[in-house]
Structures are given as structure tokens and as C-alpha cells.
N, C-alpha and C. Protein backbone atom coordinates (compact mmCIF):
# COMPACT_ATOMS: atom_id res chain seq x y z
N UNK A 1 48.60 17.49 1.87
CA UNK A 1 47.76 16.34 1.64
C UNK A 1 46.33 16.82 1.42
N UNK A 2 46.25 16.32 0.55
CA UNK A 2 44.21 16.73 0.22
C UNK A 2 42.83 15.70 0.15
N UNK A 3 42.19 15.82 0.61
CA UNK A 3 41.13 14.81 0.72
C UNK A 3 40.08 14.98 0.22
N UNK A 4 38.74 14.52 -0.11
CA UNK A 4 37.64 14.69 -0.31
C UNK A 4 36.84 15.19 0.88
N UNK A 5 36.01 15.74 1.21
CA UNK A 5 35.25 15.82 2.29
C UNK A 5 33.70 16.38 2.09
N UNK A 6 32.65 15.61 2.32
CA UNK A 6 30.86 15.91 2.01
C UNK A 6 30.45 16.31 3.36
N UNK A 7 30.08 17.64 3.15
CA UNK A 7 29.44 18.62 4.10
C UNK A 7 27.75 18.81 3.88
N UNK A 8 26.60 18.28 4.73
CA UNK A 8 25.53 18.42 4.20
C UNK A 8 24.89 19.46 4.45
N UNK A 9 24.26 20.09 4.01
CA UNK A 9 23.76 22.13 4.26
C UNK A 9 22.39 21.65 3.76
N UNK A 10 21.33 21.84 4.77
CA UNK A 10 19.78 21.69 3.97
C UNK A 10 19.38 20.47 3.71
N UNK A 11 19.15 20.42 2.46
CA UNK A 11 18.86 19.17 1.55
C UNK A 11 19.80 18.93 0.79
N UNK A 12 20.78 19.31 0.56
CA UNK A 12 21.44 19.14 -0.32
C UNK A 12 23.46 18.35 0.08
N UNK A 13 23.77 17.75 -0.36
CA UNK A 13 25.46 17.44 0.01
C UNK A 13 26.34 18.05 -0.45
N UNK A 14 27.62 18.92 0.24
CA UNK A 14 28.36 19.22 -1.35
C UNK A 14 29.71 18.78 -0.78
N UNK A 15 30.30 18.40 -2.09
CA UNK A 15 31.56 18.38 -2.32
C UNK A 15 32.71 19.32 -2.39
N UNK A 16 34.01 18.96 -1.22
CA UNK A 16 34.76 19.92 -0.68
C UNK A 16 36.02 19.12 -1.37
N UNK A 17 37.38 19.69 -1.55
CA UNK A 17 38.94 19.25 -1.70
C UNK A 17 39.19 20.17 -0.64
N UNK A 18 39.55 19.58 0.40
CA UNK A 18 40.45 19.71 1.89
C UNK A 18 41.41 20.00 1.83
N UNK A 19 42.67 20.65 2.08
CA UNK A 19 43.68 20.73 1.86
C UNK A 19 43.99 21.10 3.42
N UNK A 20 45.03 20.07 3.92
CA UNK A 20 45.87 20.86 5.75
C UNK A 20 46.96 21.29 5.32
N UNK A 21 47.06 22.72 6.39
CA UNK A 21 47.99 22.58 6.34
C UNK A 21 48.75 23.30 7.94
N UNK A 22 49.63 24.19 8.19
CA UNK A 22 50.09 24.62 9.22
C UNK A 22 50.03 26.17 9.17
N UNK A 23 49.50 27.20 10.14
CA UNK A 23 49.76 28.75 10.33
C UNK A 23 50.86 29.16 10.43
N UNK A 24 51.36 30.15 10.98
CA UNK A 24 52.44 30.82 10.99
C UNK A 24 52.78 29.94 12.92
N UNK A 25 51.56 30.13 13.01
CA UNK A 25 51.92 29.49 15.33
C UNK A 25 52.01 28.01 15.01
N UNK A 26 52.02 27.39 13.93
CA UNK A 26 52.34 26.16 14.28
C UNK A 26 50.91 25.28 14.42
N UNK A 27 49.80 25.68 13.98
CA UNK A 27 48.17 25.48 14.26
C UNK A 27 47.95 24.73 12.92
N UNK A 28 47.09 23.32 12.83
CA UNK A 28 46.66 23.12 12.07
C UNK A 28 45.49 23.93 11.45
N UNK A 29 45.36 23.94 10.11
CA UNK A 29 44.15 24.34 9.33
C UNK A 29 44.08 23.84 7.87
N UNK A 30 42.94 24.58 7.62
CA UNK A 30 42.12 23.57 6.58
C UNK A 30 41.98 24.86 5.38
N UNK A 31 42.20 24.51 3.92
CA UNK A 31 41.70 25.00 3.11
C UNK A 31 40.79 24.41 2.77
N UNK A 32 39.64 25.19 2.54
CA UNK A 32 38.49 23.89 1.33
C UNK A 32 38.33 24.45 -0.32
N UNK A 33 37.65 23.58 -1.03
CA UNK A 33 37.58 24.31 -2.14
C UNK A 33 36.09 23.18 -3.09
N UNK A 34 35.08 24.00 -3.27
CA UNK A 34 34.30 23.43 -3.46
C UNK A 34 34.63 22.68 -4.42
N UNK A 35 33.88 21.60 -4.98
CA UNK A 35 34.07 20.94 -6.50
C UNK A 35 33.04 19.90 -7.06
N UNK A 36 31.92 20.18 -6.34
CA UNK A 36 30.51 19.77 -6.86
C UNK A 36 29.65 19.44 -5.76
N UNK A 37 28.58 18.96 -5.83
CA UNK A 37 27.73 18.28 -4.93
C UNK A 37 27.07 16.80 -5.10
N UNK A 38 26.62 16.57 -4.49
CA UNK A 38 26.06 14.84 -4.70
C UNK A 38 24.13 14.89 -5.13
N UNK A 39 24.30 14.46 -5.85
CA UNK A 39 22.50 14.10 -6.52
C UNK A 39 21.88 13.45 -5.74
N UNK A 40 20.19 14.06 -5.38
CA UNK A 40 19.67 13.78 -4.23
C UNK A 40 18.75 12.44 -4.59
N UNK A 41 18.89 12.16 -6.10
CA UNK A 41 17.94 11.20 -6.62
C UNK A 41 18.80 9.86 -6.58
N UNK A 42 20.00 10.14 -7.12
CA UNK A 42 20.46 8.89 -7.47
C UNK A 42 21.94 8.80 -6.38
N UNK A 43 22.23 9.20 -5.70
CA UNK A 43 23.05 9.50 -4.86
C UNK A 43 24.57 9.94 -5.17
N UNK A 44 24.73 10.11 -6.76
CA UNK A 44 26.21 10.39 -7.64
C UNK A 44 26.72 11.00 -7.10
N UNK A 45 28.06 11.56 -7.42
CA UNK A 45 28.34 12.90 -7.43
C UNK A 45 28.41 14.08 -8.71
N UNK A 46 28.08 14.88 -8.48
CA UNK A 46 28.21 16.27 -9.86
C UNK A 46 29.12 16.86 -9.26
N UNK A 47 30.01 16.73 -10.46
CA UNK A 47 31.35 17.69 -10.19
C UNK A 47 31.27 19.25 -10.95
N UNK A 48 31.56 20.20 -11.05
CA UNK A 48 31.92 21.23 -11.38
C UNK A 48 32.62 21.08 -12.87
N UNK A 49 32.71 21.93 -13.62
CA UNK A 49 33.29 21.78 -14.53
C UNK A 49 34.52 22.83 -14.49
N UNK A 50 35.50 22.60 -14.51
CA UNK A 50 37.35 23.14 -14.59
C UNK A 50 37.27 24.48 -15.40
């Protein structure tokens, strides 16, 4: 399952794709994977380009 998730660092917001999943012990964890940040003027988001 994957989610969006906004992490704020500084001044700035960025945009994460979350991904859970399970370790080898049975432990939840998290992949992230960046995929833009949010505009500090107008509050959008900027995505990355593929």
C-alpha cells in the first residue's frame, strides 16, 4: 500500500510516496521515495518529472 506523505525540512515541504511494508522479523517499515515538493508562495505541489 502506498501513500502520499509531506515532510517539512527548513523552509521548505517535500513530497514523499510511502510504501509499508514487512522485514524479514516480521517489523513494519517504510520505503520512501521522493516525488516533488510543495510551493512556498502558492501552496501547490511540484512534482518531479518521470
Amino acid at each position: 500500500m502506498a501513500c502520499i506523505v509531506k515532510q517539512k525540512v527548513g523552509n521548505n515541504t517535500y513530497l514523499y510516496e510511502s510504501t509499508s511494508y514487512r522485514n524479514s522479523e516480521g517489523k513494519p517499515r517504510n520505503k520512501r521515495c521522493l516525488i516533488g515538493k510543495i510551493n512556498r508562495e502558492t501552496g501547490d505541489p511540484v512534482y518531479k518529472p518521470e
